[in-house]
Each structure stands twice: as C-alpha cells, then as structure tokens.
C-alpha atoms as a PDB file:
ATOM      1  CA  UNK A   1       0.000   0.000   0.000  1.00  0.00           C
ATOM      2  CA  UNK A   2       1.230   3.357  -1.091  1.00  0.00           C
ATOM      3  CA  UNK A   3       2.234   5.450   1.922  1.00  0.00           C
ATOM      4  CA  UNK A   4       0.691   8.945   1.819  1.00  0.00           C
ATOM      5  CA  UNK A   5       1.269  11.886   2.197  1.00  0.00           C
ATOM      6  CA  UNK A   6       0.582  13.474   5.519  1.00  0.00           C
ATOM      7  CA  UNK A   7      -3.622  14.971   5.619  1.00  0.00           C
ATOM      8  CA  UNK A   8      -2.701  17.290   8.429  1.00  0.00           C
ATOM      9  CA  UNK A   9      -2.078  20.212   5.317  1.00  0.00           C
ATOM     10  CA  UNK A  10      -2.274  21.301   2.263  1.00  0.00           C
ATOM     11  CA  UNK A  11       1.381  21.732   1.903  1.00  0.00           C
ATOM     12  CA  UNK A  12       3.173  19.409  -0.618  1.00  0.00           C
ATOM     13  CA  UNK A  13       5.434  17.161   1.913  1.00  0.00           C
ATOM     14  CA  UNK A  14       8.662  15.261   1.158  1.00  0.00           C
ATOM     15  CA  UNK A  15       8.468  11.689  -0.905  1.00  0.00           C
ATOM     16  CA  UNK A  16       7.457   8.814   1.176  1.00  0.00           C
ATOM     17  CA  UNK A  17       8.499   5.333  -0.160  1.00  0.00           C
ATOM     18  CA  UNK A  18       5.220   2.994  -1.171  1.00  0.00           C
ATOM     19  CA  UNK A  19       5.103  -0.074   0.677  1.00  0.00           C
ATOM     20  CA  UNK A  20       3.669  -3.516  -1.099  1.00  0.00           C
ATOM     21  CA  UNK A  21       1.718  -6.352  -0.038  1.00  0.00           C
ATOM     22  CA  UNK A  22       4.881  -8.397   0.000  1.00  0.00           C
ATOM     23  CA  UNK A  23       3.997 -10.922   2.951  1.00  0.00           C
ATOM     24  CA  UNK A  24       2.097 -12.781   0.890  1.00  0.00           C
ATOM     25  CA  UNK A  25       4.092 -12.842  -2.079  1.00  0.00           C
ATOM     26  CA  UNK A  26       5.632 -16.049  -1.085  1.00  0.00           C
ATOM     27  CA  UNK A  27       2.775 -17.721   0.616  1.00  0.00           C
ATOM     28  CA  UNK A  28       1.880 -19.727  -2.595  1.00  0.00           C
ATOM     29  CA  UNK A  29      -0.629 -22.549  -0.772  1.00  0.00           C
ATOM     30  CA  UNK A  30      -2.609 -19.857   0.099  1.00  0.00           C
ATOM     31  CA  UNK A  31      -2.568 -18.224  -3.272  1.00  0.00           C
ATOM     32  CA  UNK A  32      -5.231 -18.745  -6.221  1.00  0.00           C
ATOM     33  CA  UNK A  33      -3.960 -19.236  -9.313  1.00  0.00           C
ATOM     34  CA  UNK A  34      -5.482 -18.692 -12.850  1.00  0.00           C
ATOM     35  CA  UNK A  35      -8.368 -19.717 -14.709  1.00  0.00           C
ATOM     36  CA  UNK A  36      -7.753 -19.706 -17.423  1.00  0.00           C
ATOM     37  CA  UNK A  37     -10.542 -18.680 -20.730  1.00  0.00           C
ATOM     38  CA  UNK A  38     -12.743 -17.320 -17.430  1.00  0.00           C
ATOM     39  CA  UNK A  39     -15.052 -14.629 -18.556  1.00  0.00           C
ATOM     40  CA  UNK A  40     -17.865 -12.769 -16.836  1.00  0.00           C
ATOM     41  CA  UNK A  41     -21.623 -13.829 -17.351  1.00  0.00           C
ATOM     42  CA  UNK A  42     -23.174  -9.896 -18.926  1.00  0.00           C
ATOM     43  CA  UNK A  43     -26.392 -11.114 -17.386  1.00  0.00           C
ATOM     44  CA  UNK A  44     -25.980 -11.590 -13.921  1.00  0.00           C
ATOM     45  CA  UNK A  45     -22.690  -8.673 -12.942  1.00  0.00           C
ATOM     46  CA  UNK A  46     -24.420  -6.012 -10.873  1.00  0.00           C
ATOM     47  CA  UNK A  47     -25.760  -8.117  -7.828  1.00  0.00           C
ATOM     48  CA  UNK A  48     -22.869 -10.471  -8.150  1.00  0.00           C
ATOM     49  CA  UNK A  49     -19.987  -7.990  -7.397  1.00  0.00           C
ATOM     50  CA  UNK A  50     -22.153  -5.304  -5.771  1.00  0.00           C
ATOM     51  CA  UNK A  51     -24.907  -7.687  -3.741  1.00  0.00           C
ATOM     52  CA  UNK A  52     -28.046  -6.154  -5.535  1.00  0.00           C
ATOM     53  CA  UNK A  53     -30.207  -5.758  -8.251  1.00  0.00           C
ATOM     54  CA  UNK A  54     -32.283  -2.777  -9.301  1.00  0.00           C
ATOM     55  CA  UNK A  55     -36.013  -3.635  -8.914  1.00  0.00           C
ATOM     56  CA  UNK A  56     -39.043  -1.348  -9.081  1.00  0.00           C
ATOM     57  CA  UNK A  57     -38.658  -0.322  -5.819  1.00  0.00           C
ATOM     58  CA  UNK A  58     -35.157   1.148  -6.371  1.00  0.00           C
ATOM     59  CA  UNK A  59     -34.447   5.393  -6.599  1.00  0.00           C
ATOM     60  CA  UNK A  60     -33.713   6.325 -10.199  1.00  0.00           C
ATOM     61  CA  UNK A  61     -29.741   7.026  -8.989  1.00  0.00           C
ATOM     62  CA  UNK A  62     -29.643   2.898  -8.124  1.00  0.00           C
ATOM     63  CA  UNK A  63     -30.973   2.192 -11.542  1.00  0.00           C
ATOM     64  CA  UNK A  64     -28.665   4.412 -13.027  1.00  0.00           C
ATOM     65  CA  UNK A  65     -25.738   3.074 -10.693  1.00  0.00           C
ATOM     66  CA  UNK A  66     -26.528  -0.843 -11.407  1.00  0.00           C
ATOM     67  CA  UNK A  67     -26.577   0.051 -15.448  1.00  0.00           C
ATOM     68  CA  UNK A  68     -23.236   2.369 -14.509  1.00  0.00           C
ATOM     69  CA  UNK A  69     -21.886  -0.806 -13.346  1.00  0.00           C
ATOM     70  CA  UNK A  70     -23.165  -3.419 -16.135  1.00  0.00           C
ATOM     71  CA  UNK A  71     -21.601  -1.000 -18.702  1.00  0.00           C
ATOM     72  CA  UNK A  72     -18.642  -0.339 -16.602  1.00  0.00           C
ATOM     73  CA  UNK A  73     -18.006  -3.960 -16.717  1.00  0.00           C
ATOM     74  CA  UNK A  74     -18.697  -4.559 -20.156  1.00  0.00           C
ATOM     75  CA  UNK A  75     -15.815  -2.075 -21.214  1.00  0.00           C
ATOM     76  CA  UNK A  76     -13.244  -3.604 -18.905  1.00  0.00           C
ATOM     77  CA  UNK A  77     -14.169  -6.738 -20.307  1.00  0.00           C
ATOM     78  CA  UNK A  78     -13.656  -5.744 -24.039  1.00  0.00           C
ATOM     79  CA  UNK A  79     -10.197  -4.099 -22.891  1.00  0.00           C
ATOM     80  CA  UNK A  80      -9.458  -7.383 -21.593  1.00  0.00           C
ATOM     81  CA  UNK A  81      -9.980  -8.962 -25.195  1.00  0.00           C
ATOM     82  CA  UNK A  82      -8.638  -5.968 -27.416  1.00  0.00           C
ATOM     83  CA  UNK A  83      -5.189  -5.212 -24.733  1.00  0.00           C
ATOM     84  CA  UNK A  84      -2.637  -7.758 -24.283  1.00  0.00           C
ATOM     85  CA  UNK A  85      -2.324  -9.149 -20.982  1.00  0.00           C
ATOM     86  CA  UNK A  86       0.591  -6.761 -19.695  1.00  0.00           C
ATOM     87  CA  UNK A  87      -0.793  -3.481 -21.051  1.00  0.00           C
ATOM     88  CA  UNK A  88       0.258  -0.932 -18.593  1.00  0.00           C
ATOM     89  CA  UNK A  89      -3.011   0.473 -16.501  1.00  0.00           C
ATOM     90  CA  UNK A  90      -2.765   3.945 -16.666  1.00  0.00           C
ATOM     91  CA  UNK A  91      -4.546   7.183 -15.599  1.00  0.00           C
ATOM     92  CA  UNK A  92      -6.708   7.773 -18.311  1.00  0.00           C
ATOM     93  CA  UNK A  93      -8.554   4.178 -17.828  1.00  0.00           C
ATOM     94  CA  UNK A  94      -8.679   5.103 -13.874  1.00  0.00           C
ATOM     95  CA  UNK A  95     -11.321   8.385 -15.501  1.00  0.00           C
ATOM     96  CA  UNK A  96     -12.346   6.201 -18.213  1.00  0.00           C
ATOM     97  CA  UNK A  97     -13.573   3.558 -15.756  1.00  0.00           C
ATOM     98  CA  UNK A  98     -14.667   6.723 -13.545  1.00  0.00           C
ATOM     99  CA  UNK A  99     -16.664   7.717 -15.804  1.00  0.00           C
ATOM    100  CA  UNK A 100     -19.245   5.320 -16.530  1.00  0.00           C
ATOM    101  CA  UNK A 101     -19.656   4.987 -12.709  1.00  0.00           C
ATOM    102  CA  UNK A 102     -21.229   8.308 -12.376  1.00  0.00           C
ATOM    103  CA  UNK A 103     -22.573   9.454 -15.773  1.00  0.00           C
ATOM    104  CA  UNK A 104     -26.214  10.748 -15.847  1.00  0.00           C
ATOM    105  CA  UNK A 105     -25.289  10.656 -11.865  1.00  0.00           C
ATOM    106  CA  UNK A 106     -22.918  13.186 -11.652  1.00  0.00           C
ATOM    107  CA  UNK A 107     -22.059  14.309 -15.171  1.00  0.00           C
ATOM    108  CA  UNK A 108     -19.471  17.229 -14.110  1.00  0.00           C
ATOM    109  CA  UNK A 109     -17.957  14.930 -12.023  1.00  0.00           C
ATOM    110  CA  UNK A 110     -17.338  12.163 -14.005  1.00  0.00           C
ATOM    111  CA  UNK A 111     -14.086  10.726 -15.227  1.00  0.00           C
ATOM    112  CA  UNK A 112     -12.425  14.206 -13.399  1.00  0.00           C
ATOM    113  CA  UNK A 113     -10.575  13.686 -10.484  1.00  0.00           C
ATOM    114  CA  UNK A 114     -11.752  16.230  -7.608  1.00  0.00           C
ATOM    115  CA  UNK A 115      -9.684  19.247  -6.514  1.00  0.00           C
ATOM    116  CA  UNK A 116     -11.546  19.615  -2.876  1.00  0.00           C
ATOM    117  CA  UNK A 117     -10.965  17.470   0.501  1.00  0.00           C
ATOM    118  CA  UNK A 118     -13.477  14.890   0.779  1.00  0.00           C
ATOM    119  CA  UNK A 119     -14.447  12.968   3.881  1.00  0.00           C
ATOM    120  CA  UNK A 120     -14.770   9.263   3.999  1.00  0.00           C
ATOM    121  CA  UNK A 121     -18.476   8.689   6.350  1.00  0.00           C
ATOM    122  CA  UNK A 122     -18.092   6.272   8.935  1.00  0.00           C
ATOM    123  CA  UNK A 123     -14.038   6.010   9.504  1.00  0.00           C
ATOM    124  CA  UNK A 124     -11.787   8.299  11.023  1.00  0.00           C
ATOM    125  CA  UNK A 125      -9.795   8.450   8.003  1.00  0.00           C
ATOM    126  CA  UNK A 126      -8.639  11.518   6.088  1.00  0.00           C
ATOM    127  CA  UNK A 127      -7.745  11.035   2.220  1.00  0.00           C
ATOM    128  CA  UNK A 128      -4.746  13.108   1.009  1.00  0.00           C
ATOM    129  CA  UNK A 129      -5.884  16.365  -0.650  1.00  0.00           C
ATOM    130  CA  UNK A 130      -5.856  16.357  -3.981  1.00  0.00           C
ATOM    131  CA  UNK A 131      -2.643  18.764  -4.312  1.00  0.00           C
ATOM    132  CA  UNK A 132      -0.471  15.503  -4.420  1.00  0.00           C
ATOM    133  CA  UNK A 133      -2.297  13.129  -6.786  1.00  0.00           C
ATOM    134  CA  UNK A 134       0.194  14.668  -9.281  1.00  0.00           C
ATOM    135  CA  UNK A 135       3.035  12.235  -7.253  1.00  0.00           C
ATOM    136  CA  UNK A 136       0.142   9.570  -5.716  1.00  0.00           C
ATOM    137  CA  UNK A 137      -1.609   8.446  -8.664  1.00  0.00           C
ATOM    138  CA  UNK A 138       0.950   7.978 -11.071  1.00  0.00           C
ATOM    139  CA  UNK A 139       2.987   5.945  -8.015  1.00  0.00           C
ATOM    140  CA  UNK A 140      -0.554   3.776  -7.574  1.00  0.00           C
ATOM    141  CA  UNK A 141      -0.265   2.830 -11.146  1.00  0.00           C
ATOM    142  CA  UNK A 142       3.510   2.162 -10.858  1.00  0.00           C
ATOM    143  CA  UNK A 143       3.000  -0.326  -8.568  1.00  0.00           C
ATOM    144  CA  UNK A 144       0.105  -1.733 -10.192  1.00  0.00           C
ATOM    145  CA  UNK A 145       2.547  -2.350 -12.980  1.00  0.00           C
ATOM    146  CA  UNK A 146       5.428  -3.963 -11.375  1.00  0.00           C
ATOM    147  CA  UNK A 147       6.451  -7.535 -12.766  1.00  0.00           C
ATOM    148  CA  UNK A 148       6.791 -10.249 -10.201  1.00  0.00           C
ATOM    149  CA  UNK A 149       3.947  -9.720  -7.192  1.00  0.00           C
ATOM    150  CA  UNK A 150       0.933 -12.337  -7.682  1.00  0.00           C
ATOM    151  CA  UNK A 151      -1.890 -10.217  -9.454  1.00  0.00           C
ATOM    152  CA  UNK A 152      -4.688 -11.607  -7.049  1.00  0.00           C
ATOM    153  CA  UNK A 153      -2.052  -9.649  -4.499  1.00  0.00           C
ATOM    154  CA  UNK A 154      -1.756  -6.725  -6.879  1.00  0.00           C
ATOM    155  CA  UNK A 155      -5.300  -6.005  -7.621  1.00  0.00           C
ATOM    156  CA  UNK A 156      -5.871  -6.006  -3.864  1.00  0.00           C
ATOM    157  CA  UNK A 157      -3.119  -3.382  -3.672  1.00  0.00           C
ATOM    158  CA  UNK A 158      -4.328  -1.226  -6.590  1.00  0.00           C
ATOM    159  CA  UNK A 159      -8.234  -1.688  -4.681  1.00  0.00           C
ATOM    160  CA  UNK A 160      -6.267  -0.610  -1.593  1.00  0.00           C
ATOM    161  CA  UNK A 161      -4.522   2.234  -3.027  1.00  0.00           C
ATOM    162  CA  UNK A 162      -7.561   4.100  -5.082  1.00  0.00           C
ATOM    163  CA  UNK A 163      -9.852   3.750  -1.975  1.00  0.00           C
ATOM    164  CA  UNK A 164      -6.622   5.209  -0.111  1.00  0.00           C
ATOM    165  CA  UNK A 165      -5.788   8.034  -2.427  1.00  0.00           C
ATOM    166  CA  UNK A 166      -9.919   8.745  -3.293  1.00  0.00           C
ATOM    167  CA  UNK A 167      -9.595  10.717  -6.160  1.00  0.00           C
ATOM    168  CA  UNK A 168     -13.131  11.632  -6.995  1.00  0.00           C
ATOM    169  CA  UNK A 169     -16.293  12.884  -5.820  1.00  0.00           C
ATOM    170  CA  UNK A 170     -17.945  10.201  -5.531  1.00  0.00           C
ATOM    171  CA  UNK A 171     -18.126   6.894  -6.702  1.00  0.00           C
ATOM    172  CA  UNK A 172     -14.379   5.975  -5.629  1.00  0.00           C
ATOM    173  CA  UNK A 173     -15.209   2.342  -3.792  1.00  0.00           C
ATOM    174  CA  UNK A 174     -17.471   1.305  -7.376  1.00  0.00           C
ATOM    175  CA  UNK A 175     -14.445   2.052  -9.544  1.00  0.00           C
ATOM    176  CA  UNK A 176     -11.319   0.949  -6.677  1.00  0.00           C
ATOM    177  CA  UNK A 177     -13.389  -2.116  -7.068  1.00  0.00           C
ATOM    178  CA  UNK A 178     -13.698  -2.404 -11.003  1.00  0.00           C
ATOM    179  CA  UNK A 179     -10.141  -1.557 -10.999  1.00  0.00           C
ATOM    180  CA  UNK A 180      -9.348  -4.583  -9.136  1.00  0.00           C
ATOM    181  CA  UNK A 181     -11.248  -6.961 -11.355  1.00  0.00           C
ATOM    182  CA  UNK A 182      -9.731  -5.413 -14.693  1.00  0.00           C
ATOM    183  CA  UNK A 183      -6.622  -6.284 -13.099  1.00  0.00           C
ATOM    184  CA  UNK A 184      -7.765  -9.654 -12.364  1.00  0.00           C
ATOM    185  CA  UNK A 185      -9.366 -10.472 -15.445  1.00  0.00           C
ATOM    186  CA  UNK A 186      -6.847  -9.224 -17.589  1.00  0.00           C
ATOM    187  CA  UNK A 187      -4.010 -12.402 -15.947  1.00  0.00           C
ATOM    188  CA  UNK A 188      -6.533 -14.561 -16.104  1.00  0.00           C
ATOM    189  CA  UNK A 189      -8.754 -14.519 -12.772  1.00  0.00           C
ATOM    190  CA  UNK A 190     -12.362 -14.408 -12.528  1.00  0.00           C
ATOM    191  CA  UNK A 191     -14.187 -11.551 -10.481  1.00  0.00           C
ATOM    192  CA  UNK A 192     -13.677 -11.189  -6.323  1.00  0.00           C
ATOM    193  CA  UNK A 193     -17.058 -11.196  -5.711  1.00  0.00           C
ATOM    194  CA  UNK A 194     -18.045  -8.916  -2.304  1.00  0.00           C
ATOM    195  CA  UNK A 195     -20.766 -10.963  -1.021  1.00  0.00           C
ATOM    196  CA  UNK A 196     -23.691  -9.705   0.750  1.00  0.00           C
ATOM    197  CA  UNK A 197     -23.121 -11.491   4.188  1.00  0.00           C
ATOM    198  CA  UNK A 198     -19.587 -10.266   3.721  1.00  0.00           C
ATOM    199  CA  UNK A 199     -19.706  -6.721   3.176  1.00  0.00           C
ATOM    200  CA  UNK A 200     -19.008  -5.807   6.741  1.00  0.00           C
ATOM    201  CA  UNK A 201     -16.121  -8.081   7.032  1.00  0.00           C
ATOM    202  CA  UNK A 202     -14.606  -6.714   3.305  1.00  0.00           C
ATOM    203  CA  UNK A 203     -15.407  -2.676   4.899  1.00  0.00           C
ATOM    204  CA  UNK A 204     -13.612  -3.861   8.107  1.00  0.00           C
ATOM    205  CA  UNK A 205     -10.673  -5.294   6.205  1.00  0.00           C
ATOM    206  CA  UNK A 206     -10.283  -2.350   3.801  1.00  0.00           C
ATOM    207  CA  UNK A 207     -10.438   0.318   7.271  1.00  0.00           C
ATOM    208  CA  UNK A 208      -7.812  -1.422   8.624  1.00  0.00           C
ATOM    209  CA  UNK A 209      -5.743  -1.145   5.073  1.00  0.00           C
ATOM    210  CA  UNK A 210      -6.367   2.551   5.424  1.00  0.00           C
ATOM    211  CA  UNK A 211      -4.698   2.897   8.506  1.00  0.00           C
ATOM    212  CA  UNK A 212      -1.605   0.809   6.783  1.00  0.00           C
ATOM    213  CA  UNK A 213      -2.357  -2.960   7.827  1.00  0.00           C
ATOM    214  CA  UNK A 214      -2.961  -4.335   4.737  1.00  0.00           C
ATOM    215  CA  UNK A 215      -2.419  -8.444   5.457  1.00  0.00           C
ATOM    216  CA  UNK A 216      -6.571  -8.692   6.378  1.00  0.00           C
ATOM    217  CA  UNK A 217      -7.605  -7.020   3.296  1.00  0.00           C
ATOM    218  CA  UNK A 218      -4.699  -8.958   0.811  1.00  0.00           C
ATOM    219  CA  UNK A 219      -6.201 -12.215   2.779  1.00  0.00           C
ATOM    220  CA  UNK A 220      -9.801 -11.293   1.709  1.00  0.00           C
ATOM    221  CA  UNK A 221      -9.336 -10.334  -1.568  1.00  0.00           C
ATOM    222  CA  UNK A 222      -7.198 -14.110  -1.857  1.00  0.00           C
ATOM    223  CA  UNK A 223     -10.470 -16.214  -0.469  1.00  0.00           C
ATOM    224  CA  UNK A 224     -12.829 -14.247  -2.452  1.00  0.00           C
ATOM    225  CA  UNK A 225     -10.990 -15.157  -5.788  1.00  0.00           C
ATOM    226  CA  UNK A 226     -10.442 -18.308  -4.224  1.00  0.00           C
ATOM    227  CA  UNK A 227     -14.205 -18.866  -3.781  1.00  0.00           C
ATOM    228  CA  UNK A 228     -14.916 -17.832  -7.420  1.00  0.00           C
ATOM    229  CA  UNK A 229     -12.834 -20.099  -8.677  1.00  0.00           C
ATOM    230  CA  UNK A 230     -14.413 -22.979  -7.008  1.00  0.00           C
ATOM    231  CA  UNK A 231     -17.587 -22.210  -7.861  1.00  0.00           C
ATOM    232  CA  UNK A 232     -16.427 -22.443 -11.355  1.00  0.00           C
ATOM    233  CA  UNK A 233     -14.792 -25.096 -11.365  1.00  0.00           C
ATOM    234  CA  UNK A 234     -18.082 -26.575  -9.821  1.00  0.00           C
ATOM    235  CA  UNK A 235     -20.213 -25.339 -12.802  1.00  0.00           C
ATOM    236  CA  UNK A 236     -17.778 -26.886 -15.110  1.00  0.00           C
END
C-alpha cells in the first residue's frame, strides 16, 4: 500500500516510499492461481460484485448506478480482449472507468478527479488532498505495474490504493473495485465477488488497510478469488 502523504495540510510534503503487499508474495498454498478462458456472465454482474439488483422499488440514482456498473463492466471486459495481458493500466482508464460509474449521476464529475478534501463517512480516516495526486496516482499505477507480485495480491493493492488516495467525488469504492477486477481479469482470474453477508467483514478489512495494515484485506481479496474459482470449477 502506497504510503501517503501526511492529511494534516495542504502543503506538498517530502516523498514517502510505497510499501507492497509483500507478505504474501511467497505464501503460494494460500494463493489462487489462474483460470484460465474465465469470462464474466453480462447477465448476472451487478448483484454479483455489488450484492443487488435494481427492482421497481429502487431510486432512479440505483438504476442508473446498477446500469453504470453493467456497462462499466462490459468495457473492462472488451479491454481485456482488445489489450494484451501486460498493457500498462494507466490514468486515463482510472477516468475512463470513472466515468461510466457516475454518468447521468454526476455528469461534471465524471471521469475528473476532484480538486476539494473529501471525507470518507463512517471512519476516522482523512484522504490526502488532492494537491499531491500529481506524485500519488501515477505511483498507484507504478505499482500496479510492477512484474513479479501475484496479481490476485496486486489487484488487492491497486483496490487498496484508489480507496486510499480517493480521487473523486464520488463513486471511488465502485471504480477501486472495477479496478481490481480489470486487473484480475486481464491475468486470467475471474471476479472477487463482495458478497452480501460479507460486506461488513470486506469494509472492516479495507479500514484497517487505510490505517496501513494491509495483510486482512490482501487475505480477503485471496479467499474471495479463491471462492470464485471454485464455484467455477463446480459449474464446469
């Protein structure tokens, strides 16, 4: 996880040197590996990596999110069949991915990254203001770039690291998320799907990631790839 600057001020502060999720590097019995030719059912993505469905009893912005998140999906699927496999993320799919999150939600705000402080509700925890994304962001996509960590690892990182550094609005857990599973998809992983029953367990994990413990959240992110992969292999 990237270590960031300080939130105290808005004064730029002195380079601080990005820490991985290295521990589990070398913990390979615990570690998924591929599936290989796995691809995403388009029918069935918004309650199976967000835990719901719109229904007529949903607000206009949940329909709006849940077809956000279908199309959202759909496009990091057809980068995953038009990119090769090591194409380098970079900052223009963070906004691209950004934006289909909140268009027709919040159309000025989408696929920009914010300029204000924001406040994350319910955790004590103070993003960095946005004077240093200039050094953070490109550093978050360095890392998610580096040859030789375990992408299940990596795409927990990246996850992490945008929920860390949130650089927009709104909408920064929907795309930290969609990041992760471009990053999976693309070397061959299925989805981590966030289970309903285990939302409050994968918030937990993620607070504690914030605060620079990142083995719980790296752990969760490595069952819940773990669990889609059985279940595949159980529907083969």
């Amino acid at each position: 996880m990237l270590s960031l600057p300080s939130t105290r001020s808005n004064e730029p502060r002195e380079k601080s040197s990005p820490t991985l999720l290295r521990p589990f590097a070398s913990n390979s019995r615990t570690t998924p590996t591929p599936s290989r030719g796995v691809r995403s059912h388009s029918g069935r993505p918004n309650f199976v990596i967000e835990g719901h469905a719109p229904t007529s009893g949903k607000t206009l912005r949940e329909i709006y999110e849940a077809r956000n998140h279908d199309r959202a999906l759909r496009a990091i699927e057809e980068w995953v069949e038009k990119r090769p496999a090591n194409a380098p993320l970079t900052d223009q799919d963070v906004l691209d991915i950004h934006a289909h999150v909140l268009a027709d939600i919040e159309p000025k705000n989408a696929g920009r990254f914010r300029t204000d402080r924001v406040l994350i509700k319910g955790t004590r925890f103070i993003p960095p203001g946005s004077h240093g994304f200039g050094e953070i962001v490109p550093r978050m996509l360095e890392l998610s770039n580096l040859p030789g960590v375990h992408p299940v690892l990596q795409s927990a990182e990246l996850h992490s690291n945008a929920v860390a550094i949130h650089p927009f609005t709104d909408g920064n857990g929907r795309t930290a998320r969609l990041l992760m599973n471009y990053h999976l998809l693309r070397r061959g992983f299925p989805h981590a799907i966030i289970e309903v029953e285990k939302r409050a367990e994968y918030l937990a994990a993620l607070e504690e990631a914030n605060g620079g413990k990142c083995e719980r959240f790296a752990s969760f992110v490595l069952q819940s790839v773990g669990s889609s992969i059985e279940r595949l292999v159980g529907e083969a």
